[in-house]
PDB file of N, CA and C in Angstrom:
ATOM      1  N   UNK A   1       0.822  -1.179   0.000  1.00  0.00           N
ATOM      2  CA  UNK A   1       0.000   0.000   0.000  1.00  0.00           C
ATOM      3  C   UNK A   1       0.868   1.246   0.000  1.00  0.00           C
ATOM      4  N   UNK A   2       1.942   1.405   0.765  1.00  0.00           N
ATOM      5  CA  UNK A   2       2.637   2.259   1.141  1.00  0.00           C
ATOM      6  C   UNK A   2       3.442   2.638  -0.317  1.00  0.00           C
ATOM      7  N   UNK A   3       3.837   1.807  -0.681  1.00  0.00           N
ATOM      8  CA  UNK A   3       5.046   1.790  -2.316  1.00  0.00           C
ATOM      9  C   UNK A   3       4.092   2.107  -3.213  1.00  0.00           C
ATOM     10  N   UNK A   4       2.425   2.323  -3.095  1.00  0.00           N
ATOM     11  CA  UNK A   4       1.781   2.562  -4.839  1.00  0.00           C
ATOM     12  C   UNK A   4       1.158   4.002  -3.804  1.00  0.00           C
ATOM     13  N   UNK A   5       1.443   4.767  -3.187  1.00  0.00           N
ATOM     14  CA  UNK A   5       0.979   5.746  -1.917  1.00  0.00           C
ATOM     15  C   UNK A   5       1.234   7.321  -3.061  1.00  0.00           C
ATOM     16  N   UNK A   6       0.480   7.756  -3.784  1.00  0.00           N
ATOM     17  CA  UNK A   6       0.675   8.515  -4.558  1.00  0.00           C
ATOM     18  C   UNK A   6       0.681   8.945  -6.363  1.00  0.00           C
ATOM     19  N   UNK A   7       1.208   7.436  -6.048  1.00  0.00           N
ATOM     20  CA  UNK A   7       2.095   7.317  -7.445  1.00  0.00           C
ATOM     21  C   UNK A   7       1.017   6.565  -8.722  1.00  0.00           C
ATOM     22  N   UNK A   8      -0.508   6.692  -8.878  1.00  0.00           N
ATOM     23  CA  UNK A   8      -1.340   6.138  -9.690  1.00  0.00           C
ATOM     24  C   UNK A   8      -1.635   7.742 -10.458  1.00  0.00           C
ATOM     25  N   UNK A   9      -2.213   7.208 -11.873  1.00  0.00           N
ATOM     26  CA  UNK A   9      -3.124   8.147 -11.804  1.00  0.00           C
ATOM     27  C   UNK A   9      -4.697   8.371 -11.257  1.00  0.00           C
ATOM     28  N   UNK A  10      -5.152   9.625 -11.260  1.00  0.00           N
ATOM     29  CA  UNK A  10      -6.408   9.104 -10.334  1.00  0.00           C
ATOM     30  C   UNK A  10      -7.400   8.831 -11.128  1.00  0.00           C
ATOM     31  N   UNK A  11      -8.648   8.155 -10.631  1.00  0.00           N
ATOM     32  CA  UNK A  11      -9.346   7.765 -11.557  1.00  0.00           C
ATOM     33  C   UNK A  11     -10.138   8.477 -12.403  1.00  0.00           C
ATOM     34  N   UNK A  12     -10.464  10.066 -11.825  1.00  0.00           N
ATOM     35  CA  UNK A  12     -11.495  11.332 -12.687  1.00  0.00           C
ATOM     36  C   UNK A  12     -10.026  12.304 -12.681  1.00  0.00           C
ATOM     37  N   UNK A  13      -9.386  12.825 -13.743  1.00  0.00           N
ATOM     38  CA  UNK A  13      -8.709  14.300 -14.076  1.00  0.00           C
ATOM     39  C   UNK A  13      -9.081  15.161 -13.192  1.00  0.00           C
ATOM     40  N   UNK A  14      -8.670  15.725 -12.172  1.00  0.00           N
ATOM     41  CA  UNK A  14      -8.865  16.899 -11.752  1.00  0.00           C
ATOM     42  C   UNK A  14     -10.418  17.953 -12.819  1.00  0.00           C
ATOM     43  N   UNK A  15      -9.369  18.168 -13.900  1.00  0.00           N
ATOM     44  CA  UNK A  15      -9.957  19.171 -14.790  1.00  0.00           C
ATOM     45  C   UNK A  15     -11.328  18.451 -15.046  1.00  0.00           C
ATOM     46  N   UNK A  16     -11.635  17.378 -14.775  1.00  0.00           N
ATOM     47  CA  UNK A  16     -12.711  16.699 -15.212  1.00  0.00           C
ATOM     48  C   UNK A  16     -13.845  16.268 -13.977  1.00  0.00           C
ATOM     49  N   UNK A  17     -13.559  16.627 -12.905  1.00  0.00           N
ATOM     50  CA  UNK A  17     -14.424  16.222 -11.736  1.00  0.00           C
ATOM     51  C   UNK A  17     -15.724  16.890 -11.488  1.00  0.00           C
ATOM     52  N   UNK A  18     -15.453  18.057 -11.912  1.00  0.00           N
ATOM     53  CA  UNK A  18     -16.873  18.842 -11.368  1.00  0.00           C
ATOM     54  C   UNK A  18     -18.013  18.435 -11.969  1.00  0.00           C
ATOM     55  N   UNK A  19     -17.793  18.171 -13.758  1.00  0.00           N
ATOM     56  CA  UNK A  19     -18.549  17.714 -14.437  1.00  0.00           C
ATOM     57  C   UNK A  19     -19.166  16.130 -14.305  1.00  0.00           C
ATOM     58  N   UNK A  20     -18.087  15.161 -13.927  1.00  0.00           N
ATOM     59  CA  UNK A  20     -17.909  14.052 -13.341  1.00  0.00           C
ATOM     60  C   UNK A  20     -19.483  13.994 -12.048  1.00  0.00           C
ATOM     61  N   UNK A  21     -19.199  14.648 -11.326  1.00  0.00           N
ATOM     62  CA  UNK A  21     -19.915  14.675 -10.441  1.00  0.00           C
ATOM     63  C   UNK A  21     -21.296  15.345 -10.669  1.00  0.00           C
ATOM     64  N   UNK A  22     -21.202  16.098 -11.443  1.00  0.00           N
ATOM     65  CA  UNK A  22     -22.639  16.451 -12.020  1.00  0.00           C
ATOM     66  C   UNK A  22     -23.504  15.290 -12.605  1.00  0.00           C
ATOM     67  N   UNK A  23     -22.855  14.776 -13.166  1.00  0.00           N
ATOM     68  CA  UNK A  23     -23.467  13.619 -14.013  1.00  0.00           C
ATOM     69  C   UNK A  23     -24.054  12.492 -13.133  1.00  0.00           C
ATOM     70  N   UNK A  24     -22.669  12.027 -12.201  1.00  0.00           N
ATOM     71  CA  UNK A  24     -23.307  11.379 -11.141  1.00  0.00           C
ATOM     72  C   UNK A  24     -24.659  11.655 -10.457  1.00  0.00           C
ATOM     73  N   UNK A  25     -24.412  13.042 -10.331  1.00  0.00           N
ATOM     74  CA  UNK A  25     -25.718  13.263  -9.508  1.00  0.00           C
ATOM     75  C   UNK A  25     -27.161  13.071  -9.981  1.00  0.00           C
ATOM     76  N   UNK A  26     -27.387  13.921 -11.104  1.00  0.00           N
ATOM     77  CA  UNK A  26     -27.674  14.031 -12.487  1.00  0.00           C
ATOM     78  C   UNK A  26     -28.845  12.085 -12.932  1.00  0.00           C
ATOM     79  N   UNK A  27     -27.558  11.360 -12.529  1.00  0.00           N
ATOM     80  CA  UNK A  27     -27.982  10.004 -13.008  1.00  0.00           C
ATOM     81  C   UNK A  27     -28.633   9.212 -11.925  1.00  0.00           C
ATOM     82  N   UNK A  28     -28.525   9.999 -10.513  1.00  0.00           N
ATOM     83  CA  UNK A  28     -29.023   9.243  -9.277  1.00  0.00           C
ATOM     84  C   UNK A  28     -29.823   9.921  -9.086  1.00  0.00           C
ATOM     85  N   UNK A  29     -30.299  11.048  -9.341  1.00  0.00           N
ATOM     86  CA  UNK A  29     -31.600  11.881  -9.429  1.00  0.00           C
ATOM     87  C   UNK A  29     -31.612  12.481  -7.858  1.00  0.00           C
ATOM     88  N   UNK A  30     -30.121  12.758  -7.192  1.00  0.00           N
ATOM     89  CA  UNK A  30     -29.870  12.688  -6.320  1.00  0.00           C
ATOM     90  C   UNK A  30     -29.068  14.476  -5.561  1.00  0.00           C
ATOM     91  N   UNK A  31     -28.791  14.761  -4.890  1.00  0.00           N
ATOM     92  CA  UNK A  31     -28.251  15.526  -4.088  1.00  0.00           C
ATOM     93  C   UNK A  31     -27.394  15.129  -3.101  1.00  0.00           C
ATOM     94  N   UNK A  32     -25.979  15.735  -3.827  1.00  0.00           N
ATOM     95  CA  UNK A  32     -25.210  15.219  -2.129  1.00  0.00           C
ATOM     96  C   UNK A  32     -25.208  16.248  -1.071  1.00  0.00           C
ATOM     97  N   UNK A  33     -24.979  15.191   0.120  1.00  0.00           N
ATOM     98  CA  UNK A  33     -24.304  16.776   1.215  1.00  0.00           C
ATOM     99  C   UNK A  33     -23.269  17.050   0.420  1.00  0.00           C
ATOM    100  N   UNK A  34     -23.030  18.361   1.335  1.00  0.00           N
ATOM    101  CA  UNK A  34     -21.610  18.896   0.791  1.00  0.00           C
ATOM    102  C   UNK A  34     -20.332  18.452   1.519  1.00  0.00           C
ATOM    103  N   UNK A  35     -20.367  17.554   2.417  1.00  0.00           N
ATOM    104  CA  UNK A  35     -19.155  16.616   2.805  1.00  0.00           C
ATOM    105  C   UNK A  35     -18.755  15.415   1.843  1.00  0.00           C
ATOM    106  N   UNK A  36     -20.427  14.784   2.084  1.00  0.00           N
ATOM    107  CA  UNK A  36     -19.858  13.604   0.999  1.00  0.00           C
ATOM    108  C   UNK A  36     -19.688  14.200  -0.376  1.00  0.00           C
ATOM    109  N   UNK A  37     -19.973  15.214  -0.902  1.00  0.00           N
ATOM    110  CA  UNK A  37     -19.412  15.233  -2.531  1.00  0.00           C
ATOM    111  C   UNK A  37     -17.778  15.703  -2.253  1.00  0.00           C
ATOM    112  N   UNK A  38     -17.280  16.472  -1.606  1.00  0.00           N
ATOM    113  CA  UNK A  38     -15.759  16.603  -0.954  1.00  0.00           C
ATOM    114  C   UNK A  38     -15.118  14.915  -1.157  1.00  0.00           C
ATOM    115  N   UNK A  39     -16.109  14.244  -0.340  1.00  0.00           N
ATOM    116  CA  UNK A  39     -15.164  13.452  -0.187  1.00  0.00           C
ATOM    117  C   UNK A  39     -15.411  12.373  -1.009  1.00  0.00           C
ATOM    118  N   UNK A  40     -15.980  12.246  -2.323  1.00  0.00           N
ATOM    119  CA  UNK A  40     -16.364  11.746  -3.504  1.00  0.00           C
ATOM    120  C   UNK A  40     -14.804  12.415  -4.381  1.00  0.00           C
ATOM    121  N   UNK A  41     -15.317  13.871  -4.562  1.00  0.00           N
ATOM    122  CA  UNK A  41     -13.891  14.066  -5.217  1.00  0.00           C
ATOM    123  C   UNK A  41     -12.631  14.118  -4.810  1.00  0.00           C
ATOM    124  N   UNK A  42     -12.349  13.838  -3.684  1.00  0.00           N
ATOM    125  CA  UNK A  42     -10.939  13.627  -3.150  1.00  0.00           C
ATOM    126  C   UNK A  42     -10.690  12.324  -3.612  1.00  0.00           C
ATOM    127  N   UNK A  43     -11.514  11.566  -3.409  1.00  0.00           N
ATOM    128  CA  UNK A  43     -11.115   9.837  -3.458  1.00  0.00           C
ATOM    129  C   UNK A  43     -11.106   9.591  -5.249  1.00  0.00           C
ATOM    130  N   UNK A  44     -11.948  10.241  -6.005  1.00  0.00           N
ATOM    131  CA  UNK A  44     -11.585  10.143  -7.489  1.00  0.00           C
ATOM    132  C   UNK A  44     -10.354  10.784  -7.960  1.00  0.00           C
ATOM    133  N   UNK A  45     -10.145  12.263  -7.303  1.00  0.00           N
ATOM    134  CA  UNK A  45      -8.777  12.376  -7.853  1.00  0.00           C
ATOM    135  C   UNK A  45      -7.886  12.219  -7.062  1.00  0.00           C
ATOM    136  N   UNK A  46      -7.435  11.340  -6.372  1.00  0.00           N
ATOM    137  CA  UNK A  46      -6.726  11.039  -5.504  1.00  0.00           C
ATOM    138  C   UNK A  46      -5.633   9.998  -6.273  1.00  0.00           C
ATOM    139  N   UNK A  47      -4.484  10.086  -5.464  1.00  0.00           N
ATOM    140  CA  UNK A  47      -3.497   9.384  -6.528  1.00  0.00           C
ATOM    141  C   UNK A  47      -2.795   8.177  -5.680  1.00  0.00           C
ATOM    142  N   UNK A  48      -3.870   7.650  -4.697  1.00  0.00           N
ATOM    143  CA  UNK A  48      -3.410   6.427  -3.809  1.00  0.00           C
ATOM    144  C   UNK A  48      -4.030   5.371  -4.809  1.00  0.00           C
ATOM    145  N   UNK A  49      -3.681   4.078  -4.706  1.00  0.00           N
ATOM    146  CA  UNK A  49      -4.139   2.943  -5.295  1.00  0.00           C
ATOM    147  C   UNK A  49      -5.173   2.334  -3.901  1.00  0.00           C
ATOM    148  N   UNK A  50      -4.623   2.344  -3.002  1.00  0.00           N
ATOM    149  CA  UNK A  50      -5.823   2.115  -2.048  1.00  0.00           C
ATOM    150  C   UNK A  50      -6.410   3.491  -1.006  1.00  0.00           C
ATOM    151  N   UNK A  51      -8.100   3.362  -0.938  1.00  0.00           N
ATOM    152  CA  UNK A  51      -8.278   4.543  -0.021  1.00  0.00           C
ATOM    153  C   UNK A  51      -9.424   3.925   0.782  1.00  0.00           C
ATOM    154  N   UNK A  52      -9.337   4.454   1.763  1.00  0.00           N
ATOM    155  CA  UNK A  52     -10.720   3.941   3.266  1.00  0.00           C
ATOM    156  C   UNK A  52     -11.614   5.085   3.082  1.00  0.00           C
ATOM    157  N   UNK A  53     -12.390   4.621   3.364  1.00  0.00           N
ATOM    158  CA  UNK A  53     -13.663   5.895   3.875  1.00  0.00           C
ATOM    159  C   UNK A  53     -14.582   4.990   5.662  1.00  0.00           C
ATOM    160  N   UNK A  54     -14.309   6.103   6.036  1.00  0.00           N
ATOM    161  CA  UNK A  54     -14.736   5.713   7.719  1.00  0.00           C
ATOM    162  C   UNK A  54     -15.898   6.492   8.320  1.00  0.00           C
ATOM    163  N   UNK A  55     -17.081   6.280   8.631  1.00  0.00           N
ATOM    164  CA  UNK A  55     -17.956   6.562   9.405  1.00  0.00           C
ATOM    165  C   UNK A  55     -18.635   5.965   9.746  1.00  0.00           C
ATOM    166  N   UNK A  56     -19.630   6.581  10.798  1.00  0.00           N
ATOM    167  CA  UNK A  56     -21.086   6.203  11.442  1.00  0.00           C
ATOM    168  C   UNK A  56     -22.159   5.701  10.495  1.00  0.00           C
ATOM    169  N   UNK A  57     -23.129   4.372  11.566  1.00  0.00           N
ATOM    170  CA  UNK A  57     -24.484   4.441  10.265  1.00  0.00           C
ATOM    171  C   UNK A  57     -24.787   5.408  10.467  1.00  0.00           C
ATOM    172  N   UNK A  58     -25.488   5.754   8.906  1.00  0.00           N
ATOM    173  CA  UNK A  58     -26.538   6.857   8.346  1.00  0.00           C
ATOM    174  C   UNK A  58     -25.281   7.885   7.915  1.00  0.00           C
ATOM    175  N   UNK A  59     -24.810   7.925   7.938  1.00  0.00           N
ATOM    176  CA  UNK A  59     -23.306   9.220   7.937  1.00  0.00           C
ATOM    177  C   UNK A  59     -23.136   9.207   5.853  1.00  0.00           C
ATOM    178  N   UNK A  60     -24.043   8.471   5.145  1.00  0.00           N
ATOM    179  CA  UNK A  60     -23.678   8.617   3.731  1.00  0.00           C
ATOM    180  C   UNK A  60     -22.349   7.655   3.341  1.00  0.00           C
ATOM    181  N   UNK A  61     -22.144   6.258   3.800  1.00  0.00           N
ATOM    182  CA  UNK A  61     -20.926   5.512   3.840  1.00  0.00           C
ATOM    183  C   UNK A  61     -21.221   5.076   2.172  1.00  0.00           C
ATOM    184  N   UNK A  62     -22.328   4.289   1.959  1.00  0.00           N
ATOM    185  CA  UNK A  62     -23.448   3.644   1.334  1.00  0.00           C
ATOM    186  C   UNK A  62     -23.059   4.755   0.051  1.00  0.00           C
ATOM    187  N   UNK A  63     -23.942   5.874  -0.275  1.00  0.00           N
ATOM    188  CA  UNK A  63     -24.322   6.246  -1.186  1.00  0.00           C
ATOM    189  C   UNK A  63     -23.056   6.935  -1.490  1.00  0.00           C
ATOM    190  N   UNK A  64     -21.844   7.511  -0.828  1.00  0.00           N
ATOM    191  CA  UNK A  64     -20.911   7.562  -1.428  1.00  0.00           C
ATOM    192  C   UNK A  64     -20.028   6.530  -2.333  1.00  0.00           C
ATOM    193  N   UNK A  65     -20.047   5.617  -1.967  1.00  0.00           N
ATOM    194  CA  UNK A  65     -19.685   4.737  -2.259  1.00  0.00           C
ATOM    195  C   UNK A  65     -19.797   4.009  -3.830  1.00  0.00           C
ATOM    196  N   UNK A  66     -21.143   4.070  -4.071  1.00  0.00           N
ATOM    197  CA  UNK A  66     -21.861   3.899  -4.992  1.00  0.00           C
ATOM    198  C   UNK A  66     -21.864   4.897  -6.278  1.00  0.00           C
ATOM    199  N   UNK A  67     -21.499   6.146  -5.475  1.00  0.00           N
ATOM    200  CA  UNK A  67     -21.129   7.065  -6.769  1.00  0.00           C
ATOM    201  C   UNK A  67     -19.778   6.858  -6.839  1.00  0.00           C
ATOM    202  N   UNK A  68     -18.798   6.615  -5.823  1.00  0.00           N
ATOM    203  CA  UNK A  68     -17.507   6.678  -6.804  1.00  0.00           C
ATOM    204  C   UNK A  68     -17.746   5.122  -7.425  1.00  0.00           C
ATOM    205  N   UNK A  69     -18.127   4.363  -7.363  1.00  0.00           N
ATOM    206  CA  UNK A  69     -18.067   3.292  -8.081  1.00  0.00           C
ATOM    207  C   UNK A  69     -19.168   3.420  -9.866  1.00  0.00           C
ATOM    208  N   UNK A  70     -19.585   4.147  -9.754  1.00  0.00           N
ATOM    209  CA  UNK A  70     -20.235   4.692 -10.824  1.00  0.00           C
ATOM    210  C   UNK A  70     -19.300   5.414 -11.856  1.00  0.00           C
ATOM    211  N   UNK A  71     -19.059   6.182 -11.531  1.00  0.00           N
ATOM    212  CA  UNK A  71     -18.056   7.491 -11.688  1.00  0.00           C
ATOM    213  C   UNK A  71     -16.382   6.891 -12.487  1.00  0.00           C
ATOM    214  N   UNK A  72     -16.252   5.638 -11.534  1.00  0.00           N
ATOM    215  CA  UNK A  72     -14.888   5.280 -11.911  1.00  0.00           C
ATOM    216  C   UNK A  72     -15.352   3.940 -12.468  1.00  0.00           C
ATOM    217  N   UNK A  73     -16.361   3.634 -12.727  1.00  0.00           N
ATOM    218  CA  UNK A  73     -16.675   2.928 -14.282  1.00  0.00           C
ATOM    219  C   UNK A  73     -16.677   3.613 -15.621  1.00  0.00           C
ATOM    220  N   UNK A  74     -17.512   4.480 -15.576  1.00  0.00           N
ATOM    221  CA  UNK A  74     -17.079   5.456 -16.526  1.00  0.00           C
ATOM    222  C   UNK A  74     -16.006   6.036 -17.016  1.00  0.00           C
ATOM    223  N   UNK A  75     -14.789   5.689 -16.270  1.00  0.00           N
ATOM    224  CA  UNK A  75     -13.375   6.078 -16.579  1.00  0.00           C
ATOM    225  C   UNK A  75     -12.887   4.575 -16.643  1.00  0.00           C
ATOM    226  N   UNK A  76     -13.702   3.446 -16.585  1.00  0.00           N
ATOM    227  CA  UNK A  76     -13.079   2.242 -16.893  1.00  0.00           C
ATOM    228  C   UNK A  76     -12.383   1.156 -15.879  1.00  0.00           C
ATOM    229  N   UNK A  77     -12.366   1.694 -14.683  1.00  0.00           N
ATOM    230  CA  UNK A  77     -11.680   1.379 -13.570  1.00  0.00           C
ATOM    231  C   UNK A  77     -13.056   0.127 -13.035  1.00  0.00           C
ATOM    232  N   UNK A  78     -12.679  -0.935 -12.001  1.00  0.00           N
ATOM    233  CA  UNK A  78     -13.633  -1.626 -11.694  1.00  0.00           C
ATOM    234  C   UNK A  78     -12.950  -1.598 -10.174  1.00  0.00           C
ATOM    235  N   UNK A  79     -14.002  -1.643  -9.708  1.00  0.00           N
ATOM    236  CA  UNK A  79     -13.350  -1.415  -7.775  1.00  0.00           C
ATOM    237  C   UNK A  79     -14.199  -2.739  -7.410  1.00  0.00           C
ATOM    238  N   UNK A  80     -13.282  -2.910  -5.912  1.00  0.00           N
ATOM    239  CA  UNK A  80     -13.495  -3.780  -5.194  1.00  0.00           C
ATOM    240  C   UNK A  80     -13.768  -3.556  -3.729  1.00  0.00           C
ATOM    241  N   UNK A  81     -15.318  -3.700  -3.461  1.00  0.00           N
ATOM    242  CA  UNK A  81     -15.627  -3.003  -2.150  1.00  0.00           C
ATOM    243  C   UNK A  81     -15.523  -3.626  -0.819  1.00  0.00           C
ATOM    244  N   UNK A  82     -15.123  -3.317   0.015  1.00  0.00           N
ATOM    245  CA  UNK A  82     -14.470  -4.141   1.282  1.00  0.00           C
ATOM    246  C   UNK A  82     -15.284  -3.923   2.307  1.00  0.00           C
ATOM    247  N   UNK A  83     -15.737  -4.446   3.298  1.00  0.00           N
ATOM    248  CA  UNK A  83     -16.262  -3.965   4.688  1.00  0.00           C
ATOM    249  C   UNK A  83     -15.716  -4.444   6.032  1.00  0.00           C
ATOM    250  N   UNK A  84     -15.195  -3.525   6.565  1.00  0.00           N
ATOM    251  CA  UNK A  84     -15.145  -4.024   8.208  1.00  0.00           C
ATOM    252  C   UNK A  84     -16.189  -4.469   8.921  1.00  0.00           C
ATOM    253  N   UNK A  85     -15.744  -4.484  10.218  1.00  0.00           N
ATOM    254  CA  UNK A  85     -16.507  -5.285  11.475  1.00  0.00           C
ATOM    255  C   UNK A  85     -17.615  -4.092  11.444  1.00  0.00           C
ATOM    256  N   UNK A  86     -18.037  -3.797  12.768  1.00  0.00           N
ATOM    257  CA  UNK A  86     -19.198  -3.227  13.040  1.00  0.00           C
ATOM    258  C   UNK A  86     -18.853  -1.852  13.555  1.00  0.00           C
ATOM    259  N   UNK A  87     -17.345  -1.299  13.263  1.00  0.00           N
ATOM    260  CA  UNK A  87     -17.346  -0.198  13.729  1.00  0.00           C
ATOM    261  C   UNK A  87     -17.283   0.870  12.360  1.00  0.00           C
ATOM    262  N   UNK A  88     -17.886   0.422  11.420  1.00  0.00           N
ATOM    263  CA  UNK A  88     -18.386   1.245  10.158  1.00  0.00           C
ATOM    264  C   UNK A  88     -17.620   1.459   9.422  1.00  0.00           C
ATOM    265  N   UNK A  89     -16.609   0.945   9.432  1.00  0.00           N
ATOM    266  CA  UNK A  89     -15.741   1.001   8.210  1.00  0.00           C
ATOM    267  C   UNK A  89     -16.069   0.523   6.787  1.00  0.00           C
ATOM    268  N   UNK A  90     -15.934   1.207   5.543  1.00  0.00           N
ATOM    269  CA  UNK A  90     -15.858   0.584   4.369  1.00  0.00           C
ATOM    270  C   UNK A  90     -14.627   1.055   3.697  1.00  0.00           C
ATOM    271  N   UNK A  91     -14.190   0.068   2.739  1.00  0.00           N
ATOM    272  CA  UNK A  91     -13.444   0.509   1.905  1.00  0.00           C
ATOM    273  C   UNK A  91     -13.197  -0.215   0.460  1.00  0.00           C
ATOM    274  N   UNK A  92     -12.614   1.213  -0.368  1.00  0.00           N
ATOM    275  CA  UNK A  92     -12.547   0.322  -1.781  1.00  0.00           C
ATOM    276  C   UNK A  92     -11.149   0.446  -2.500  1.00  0.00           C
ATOM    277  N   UNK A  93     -10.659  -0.680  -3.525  1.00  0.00           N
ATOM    278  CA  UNK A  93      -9.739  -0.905  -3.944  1.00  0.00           C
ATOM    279  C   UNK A  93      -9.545  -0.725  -5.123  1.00  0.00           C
ATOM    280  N   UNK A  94      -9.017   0.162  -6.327  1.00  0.00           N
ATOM    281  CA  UNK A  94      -9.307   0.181  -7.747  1.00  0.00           C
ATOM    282  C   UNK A  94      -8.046  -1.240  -8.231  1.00  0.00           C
ATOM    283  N   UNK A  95      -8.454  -1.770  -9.334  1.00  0.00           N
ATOM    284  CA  UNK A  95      -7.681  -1.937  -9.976  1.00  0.00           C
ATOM    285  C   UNK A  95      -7.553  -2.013 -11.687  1.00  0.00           C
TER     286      UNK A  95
END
């Protein structure tokens, strides 16, 4: 994890996220908070090969989730979604 810690490209262009995320939304007929879309586009343009996302139920773990996995199909990428124990962890893996 540590040796690919940067060094990918990310899965949405920078220059390409806002629109990215419009679409998402757009296609889920949906509204994000304004945390989880933050943290939708951090994790798309983000240049780790692996990333966690950590919260509470109801906290939007779920429907974030689902859009970056949307989002980074559309750029071709297929993720692999992970879950912890019961203290709310999820996480996903591109490859």
């Amino acid at each position: 994890m540590l040796d690919a810690k940067g060094k990918e490209p990310p899965i949405v262009p920078s220059n390409q996220i806002q629109e990215t995320m419009e679409q998402m939304m757009a296609a889920q007929e949906m509204k994000l908070k304004p945390r989880s879309a933050i943290r939708i586009g951090d994790i798309l343009t983000s240049r780790d090969r692996i990333i966690a996302l950590q919260g509470g139920a109801g906290t939007g773990k779920t429907t974030v989730l689902r859009t970056i996995r949307e989002a980074a199909e559309l750029y071709g990428y297929r993720l692999q979604g992970l879950a912890a124990d019961h203290q709310g962890s999820s996480a996903i893996g591109r490859q």
